[in-house]
Protein backbone atom coordinates (compact mmCIF):
# COMPACT_ATOMS: atom_id res chain seq x y z
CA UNK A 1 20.91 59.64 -42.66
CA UNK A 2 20.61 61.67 -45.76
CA UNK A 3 17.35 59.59 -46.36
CA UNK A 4 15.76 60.78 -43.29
CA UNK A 5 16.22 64.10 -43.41
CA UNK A 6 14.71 64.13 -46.68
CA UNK A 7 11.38 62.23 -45.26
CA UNK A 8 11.84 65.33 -42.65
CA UNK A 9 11.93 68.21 -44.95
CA UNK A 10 8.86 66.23 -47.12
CA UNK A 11 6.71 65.75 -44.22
CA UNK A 12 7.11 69.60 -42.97
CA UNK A 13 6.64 70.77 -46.33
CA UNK A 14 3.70 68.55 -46.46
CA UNK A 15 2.51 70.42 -42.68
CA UNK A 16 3.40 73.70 -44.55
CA UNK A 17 1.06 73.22 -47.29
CA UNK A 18 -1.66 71.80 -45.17
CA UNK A 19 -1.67 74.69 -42.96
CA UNK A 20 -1.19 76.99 -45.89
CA UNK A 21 -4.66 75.87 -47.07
CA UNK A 22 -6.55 76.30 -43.76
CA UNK A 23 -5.32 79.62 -43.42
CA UNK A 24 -6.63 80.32 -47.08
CA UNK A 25 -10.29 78.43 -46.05
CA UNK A 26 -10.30 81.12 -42.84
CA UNK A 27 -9.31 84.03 -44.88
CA UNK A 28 -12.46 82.95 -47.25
CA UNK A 29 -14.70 82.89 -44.19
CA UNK A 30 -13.92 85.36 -42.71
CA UNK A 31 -14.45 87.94 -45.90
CA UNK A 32 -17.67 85.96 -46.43
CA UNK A 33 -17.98 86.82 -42.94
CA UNK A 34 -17.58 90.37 -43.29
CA UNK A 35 -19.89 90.80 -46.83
CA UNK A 36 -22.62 89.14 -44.83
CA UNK A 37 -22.21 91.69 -41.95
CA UNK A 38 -22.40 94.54 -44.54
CA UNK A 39 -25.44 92.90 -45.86
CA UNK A 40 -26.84 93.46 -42.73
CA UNK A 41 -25.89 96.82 -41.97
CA UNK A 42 -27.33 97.90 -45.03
CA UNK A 43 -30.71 96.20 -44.13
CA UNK A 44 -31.38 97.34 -40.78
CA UNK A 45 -30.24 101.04 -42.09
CA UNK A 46 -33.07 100.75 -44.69
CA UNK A 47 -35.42 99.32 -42.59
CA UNK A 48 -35.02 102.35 -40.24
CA UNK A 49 -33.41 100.54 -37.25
CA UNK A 50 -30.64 102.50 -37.44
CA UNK A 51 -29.18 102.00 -34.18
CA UNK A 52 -28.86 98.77 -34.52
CA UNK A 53 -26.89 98.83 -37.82
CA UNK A 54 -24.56 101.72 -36.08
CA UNK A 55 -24.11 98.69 -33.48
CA UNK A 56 -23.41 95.92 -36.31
CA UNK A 57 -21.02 98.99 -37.66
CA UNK A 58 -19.02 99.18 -34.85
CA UNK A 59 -18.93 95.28 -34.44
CA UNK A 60 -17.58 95.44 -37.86
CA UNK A 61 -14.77 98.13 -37.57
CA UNK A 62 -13.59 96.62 -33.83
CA UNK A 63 -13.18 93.04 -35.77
CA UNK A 64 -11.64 93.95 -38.65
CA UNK A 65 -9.29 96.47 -36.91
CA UNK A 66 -8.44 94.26 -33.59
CA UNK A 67 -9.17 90.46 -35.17
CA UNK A 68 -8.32 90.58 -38.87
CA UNK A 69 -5.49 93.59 -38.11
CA UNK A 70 -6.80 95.21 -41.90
CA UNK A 71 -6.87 99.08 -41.55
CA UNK A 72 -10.27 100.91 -41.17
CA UNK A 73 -12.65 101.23 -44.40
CA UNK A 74 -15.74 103.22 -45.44
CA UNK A 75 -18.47 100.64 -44.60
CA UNK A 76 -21.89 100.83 -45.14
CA UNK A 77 -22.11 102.64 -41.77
CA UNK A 78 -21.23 105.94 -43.21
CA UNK A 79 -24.28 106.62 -43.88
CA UNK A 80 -26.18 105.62 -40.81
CA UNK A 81 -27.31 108.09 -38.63
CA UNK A 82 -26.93 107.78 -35.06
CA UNK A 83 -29.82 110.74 -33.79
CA UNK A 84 -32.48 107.58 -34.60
């Protein structure tokens, strides 16, 4: 009996570590994610298309406020100006 709840304990440990690592792939992707979205803000403000990079700006702060649950941070979209 002792035997099989040790075969228990491995294979949830084994789940544990398994879904330990996904998490950690996600986490990965999703601050790639989030660089890449920066990137882009950055671009569209310096190509003049400002309103779309206050868009991609807002799209940033609503995901990483209601998706990732991270607190707000200067972005790249402190500097864009809305009047264009």
């Amino acid at each position: 009996m002792a035997n099989d709840q040790d075969e228990q304990v491995q294979q949830l440990k084994s789940e544990v570590d398994d879904l330990e690592a996904q998490l950690e792939r996600y986490r990965r992707a999703s601050e790639d994610l989030m660089q890449q979205v920066d990137w882009c803000i950055g671009y569209f403000h310096g190509c003049g298309k400002k309103s779309i990079a206050k868009s991609l700006s807002n799209n940033r702060s609503y995901i990483r406020k209601h998706l990732l649950r991270r607190s707000e941070q200067a972005d790249p979209s402190s500097a864009v100006d809305t009047n264009s």
